[in-house]
C-alpha atoms as a PDB file:
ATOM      1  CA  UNK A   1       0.000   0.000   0.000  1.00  0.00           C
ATOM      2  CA  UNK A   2       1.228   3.517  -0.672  1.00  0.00           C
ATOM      3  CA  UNK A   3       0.345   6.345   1.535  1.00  0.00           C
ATOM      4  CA  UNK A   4       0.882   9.978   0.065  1.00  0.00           C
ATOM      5  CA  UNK A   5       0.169  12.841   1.368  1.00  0.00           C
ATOM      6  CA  UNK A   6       1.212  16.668   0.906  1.00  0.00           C
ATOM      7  CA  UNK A   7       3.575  18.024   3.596  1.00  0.00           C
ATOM      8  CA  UNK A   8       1.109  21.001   4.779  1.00  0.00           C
ATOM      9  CA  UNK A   9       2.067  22.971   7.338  1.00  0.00           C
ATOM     10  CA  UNK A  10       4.787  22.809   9.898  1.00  0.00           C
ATOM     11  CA  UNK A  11       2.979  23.884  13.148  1.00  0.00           C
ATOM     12  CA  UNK A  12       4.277  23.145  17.046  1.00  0.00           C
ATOM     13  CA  UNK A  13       5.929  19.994  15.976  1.00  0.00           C
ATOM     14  CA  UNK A  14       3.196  18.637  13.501  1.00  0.00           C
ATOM     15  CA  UNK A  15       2.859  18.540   9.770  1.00  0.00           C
ATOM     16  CA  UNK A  16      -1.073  19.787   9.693  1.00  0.00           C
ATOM     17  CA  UNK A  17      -2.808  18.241   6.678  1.00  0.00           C
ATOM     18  CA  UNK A  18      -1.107  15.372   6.536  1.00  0.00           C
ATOM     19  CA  UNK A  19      -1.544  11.508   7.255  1.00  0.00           C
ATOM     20  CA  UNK A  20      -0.189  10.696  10.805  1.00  0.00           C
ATOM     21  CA  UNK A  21       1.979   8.021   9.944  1.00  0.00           C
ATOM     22  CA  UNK A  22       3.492  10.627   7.290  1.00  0.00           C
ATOM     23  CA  UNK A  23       3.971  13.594   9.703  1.00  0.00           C
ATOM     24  CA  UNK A  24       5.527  11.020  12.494  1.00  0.00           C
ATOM     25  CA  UNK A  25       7.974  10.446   9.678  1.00  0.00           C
ATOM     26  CA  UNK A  26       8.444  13.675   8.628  1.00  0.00           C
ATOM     27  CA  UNK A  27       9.056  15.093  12.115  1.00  0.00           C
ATOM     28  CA  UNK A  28      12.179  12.272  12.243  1.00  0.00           C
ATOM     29  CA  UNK A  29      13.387  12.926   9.464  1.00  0.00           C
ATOM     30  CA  UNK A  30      13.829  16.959  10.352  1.00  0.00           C
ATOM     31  CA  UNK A  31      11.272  17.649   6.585  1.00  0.00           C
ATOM     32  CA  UNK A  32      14.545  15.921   4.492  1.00  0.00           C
ATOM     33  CA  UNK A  33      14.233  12.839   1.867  1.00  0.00           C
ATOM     34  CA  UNK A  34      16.708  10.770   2.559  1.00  0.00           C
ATOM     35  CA  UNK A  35      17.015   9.666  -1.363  1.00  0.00           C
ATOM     36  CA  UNK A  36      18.074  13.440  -2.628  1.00  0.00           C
ATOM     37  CA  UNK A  37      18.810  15.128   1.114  1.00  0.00           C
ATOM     38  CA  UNK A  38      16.264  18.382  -0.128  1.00  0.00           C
ATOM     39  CA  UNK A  39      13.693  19.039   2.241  1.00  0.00           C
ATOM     40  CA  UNK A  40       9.759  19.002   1.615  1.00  0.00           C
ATOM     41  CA  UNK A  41       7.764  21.551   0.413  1.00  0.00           C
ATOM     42  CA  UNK A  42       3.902  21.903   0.642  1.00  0.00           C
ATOM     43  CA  UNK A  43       3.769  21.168  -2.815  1.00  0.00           C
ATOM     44  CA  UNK A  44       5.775  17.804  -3.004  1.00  0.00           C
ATOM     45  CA  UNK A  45       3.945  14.537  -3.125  1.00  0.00           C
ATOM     46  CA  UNK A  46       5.361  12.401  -0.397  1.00  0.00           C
ATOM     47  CA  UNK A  47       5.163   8.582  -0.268  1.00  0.00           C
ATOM     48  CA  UNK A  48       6.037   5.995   2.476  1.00  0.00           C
ATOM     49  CA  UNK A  49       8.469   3.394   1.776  1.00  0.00           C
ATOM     50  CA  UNK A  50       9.588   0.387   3.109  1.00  0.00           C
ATOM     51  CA  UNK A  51      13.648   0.797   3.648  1.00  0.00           C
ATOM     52  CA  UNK A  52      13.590  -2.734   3.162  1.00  0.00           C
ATOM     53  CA  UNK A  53      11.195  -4.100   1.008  1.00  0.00           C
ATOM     54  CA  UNK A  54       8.559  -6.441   2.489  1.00  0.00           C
ATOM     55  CA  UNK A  55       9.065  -7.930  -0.416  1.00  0.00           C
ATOM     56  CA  UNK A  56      12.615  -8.992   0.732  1.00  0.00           C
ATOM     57  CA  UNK A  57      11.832  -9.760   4.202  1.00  0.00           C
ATOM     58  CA  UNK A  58      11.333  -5.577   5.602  1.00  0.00           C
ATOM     59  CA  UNK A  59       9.048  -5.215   8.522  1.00  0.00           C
ATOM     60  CA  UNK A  60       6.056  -2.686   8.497  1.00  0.00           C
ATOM     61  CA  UNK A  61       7.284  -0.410  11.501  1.00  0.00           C
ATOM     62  CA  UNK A  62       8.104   3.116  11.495  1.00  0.00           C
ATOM     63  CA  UNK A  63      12.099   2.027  11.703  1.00  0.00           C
ATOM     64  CA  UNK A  64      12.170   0.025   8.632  1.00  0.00           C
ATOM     65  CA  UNK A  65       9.620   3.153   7.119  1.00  0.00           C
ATOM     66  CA  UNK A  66      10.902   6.642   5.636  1.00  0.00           C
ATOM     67  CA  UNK A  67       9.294   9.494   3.835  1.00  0.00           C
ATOM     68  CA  UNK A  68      10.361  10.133   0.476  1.00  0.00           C
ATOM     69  CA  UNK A  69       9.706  12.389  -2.889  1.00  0.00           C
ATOM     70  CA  UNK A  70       6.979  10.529  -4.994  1.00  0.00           C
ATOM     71  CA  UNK A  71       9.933  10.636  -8.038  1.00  0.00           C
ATOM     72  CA  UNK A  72      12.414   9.766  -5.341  1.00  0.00           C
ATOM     73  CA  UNK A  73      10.375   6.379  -4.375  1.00  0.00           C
ATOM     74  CA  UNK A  74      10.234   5.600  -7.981  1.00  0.00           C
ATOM     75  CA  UNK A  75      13.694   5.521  -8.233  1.00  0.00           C
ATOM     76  CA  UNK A  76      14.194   3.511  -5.317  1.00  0.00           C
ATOM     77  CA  UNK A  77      11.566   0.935  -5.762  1.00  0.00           C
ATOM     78  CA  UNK A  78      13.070   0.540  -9.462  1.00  0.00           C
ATOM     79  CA  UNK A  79      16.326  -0.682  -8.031  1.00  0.00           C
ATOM     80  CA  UNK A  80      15.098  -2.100  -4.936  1.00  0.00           C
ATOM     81  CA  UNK A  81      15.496  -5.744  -6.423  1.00  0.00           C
ATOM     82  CA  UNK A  82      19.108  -4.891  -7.089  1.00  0.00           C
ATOM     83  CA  UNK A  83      20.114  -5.185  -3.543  1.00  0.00           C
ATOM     84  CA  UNK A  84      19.707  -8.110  -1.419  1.00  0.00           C
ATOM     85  CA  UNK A  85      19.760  -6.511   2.362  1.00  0.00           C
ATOM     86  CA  UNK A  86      19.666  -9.299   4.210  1.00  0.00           C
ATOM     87  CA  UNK A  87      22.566 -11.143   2.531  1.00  0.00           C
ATOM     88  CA  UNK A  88      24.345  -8.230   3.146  1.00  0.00           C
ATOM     89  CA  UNK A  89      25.072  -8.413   6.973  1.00  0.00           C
ATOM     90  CA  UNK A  90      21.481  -6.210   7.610  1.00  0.00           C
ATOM     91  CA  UNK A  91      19.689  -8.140  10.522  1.00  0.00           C
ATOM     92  CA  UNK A  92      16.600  -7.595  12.332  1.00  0.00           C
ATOM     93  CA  UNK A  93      17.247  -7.329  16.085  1.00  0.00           C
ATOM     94  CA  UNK A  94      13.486  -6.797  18.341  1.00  0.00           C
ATOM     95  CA  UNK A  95      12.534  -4.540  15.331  1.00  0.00           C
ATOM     96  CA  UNK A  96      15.051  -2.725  14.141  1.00  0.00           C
ATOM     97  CA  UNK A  97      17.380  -3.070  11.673  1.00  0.00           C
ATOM     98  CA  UNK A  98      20.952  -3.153  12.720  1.00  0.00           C
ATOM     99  CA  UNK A  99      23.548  -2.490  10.356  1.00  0.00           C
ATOM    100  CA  UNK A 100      27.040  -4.006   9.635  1.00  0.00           C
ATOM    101  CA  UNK A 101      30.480  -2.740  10.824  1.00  0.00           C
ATOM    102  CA  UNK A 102      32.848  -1.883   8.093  1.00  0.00           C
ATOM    103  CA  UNK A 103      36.558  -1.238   8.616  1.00  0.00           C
ATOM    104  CA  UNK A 104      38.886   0.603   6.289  1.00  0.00           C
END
């Protein structure tokens, strides 16, 4: 399912006019898309996606969830079969995902 939703207004810590799953994720992400790092505007179309796609084993809770650009989650979703997370060292740890330590 897609949720969408325009980003409104930014009032006393709440996106007004927006879905509350949408503003929750707004409000975490300080009003930035993590795909392009620009921030929301009243007129963008925003989307929730699944970090990790359900499809490949991603959980339906707010940490595995961001808010992104509606042509930013097309992007992603286009690749998203590209990259196999959890053959990657990602793991799911009392729901949320933990990520792998890299050394240089």
């Amino acid at each position: 399912m897609t949720e969408t939703g325009h980003t409104g207004a930014y009032i006393r810590g709440a996106y007004t006019g927006t879905p509350n799953r949408v503003s929750k994720l707004l409000k975490k992400q300080k009003g930035i898309c993590p795909q392009c790092k620009q921030h929301f505007t009243p007129e963008d179309l925003i989307e929730v996606d699944h970090i990790i796609p359900k499809s490949k084993g991603g959980k339906d809770t707010y940490n595995n969830l961001q808010a992104l650009h509606r042509h930013c989650h097309d992007v992603k979703s286009k690749n998203d079969y590209l990259y196999d997370w959890l053959d990657n060292g990602y793991k799911w740890k009392d729901d949320v995902l933990t990520v792998p330590m890299t050394r240089d």
